[in-house]
Protein backbone atom coordinates (compact mmCIF):
# COMPACT_ATOMS: atom_id res chain seq x y z
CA UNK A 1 11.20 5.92 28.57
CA UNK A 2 10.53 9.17 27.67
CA UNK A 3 7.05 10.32 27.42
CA UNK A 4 4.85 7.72 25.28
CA UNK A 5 2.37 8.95 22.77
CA UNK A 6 0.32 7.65 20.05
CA UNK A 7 -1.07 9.57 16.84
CA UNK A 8 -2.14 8.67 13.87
CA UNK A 9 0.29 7.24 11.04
CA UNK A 10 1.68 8.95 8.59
CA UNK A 11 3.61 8.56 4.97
CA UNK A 12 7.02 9.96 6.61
CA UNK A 13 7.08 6.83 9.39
CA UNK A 14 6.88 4.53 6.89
CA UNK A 15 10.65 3.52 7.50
CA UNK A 16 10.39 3.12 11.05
CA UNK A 17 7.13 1.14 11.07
CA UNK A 18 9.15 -1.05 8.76
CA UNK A 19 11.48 -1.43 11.27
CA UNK A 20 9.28 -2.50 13.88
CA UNK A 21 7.30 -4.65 10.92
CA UNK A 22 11.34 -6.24 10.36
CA UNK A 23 11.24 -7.37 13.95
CA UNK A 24 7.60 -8.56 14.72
CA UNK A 25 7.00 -10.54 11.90
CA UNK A 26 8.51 -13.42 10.01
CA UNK A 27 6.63 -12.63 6.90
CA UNK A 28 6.73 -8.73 7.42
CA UNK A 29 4.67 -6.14 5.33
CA UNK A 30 6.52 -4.28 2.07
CA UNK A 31 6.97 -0.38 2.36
CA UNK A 32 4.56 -0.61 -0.73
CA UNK A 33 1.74 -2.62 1.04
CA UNK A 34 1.91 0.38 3.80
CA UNK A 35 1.97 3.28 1.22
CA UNK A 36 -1.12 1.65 -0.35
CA UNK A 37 -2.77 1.68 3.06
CA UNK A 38 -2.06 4.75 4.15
CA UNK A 39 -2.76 6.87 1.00
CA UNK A 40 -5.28 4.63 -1.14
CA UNK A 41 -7.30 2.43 1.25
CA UNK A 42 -10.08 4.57 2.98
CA UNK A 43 -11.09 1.75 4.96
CA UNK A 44 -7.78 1.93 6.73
CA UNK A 45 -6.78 3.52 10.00
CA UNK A 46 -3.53 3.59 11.70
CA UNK A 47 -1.62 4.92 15.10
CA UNK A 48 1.44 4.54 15.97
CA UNK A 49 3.40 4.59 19.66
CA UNK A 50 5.97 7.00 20.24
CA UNK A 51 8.22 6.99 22.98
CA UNK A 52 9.39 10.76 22.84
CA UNK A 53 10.42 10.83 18.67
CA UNK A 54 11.01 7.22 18.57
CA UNK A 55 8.10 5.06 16.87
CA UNK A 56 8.12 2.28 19.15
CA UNK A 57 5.03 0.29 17.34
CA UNK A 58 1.90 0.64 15.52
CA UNK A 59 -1.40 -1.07 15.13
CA UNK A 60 -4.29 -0.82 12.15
CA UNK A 61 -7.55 -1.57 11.20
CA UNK A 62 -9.91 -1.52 8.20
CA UNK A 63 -13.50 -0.20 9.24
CA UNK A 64 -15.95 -2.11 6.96
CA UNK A 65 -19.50 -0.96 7.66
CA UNK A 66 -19.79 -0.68 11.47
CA UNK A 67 -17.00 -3.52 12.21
CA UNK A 68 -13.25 -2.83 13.13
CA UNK A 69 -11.32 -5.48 11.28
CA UNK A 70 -7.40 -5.44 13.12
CA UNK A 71 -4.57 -5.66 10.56
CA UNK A 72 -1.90 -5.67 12.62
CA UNK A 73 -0.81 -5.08 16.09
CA UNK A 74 3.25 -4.63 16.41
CA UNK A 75 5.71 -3.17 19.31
CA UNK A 76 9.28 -3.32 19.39
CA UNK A 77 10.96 -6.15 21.38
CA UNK A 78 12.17 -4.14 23.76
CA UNK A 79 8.92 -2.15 24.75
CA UNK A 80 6.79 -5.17 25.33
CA UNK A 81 5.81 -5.91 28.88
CA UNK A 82 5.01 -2.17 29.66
CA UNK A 83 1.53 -1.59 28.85
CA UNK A 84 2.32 -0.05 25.29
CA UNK A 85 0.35 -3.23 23.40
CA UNK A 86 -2.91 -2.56 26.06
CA UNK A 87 -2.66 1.49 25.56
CA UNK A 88 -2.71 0.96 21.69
CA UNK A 89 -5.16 -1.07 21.53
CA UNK A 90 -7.23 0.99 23.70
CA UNK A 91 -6.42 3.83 21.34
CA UNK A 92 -7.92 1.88 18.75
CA UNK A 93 -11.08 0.58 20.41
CA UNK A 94 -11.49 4.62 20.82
CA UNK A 95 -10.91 5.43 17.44
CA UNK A 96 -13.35 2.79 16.06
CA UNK A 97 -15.92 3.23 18.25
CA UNK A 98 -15.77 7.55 16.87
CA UNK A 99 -15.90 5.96 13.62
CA UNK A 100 -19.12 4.27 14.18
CA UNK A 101 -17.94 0.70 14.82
CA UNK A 102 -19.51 -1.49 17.05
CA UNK A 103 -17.73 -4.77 16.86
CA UNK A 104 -13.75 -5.33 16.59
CA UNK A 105 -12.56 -8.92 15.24
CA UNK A 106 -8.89 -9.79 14.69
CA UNK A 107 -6.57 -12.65 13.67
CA UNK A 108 -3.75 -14.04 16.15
CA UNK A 109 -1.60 -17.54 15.92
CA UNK A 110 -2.83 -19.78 19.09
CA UNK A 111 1.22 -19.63 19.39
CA UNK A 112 1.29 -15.79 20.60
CA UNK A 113 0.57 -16.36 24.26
CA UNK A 114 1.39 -12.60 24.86
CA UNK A 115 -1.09 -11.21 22.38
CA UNK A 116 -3.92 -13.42 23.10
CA UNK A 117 -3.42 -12.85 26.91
CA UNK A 118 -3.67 -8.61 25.58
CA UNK A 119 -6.63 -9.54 23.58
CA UNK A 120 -8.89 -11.50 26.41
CA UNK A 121 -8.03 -9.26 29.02
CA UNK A 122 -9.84 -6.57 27.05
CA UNK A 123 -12.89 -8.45 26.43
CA UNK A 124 -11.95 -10.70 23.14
CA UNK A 125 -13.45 -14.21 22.75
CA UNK A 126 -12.43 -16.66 20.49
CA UNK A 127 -14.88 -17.25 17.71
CA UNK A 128 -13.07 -19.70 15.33
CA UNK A 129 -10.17 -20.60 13.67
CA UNK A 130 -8.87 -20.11 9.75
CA UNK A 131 -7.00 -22.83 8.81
CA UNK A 132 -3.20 -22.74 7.73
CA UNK A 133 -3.87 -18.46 8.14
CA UNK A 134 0.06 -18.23 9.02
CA UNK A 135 1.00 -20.79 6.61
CA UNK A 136 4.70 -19.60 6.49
CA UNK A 137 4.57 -20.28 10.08
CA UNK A 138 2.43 -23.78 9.27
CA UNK A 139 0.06 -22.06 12.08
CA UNK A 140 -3.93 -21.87 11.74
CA UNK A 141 -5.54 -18.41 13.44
CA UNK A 142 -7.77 -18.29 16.21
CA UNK A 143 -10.06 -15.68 14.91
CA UNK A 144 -11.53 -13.14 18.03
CA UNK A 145 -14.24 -11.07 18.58
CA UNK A 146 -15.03 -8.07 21.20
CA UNK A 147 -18.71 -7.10 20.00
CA UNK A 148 -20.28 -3.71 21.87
CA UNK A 149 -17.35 -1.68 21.32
């Protein structure tokens, strides 16, 4: 690895977020669906991980009032297991908090042992569960929670 970083998204990574997108996801985001979120949503807020020039992964969230809501959390195959997910996510309890959030909630199938494991060791608790959320994957969602941000 060379030296890992993490900045804040912009229009010109839009083709290699897709390509981590491609590979985390079975029902991956449209090129479209991130333009929208980077240049017309001003709720949104995204970083992504480099690894030297190399966008290795990048994570979002919408800020609605004074709570963090996660879109998506996403590193390449082959950088998982190093700490990237828990640095990112750090990086985006930081910038939530600066934007005044004081809660963080999120979405993850009771199937991704990996990302739930990142999410309670930081302080998430399970809160509930939306039924049939990944319904492409015929998966509900536990729905967490880390309040005092």
């Amino acid at each position: 690895m060379a030296e890992i970083s993490i900045r804040r998204m912009q229009t010109a990574d839009i083709d290699a977020v897709l390509a981590v997108e491609n590979q985390a996801f079975a029902t991956p985001w449209s090129r479209a669906a991130f333009e929208s979120e980077i240049n017309d949503n001003d709720l949104s807020h995204y970083l992504v991980v480099l690894d030297g020039s190399h966008i290795v992964g990048y994570a979002g969230f919408w800020l609605v009032v004074d709570e963090a809501h996660v879109t998506n959390v996403a590193i390449l195959p082959e950088y998982r297991g190093r700490k990237i997910g828990s640095l990112l996510l750090e990086h985006m309890i930081l910038a939530a908090k600066l934007l005044g959030a004081v809660s963080m909630t999120l979405e993850v199938r009771p199937s991704n042992t990996p990302a739930r494991r990142l999410y309670e060791a930081r302080g998430f608790v399970e809160q509930g569960i939306r039924p049939n959320y990944y319904a492409e994957l015929g998966e509900d969602a536990l729905i967490m929670w880390l309040d005092k941000l």
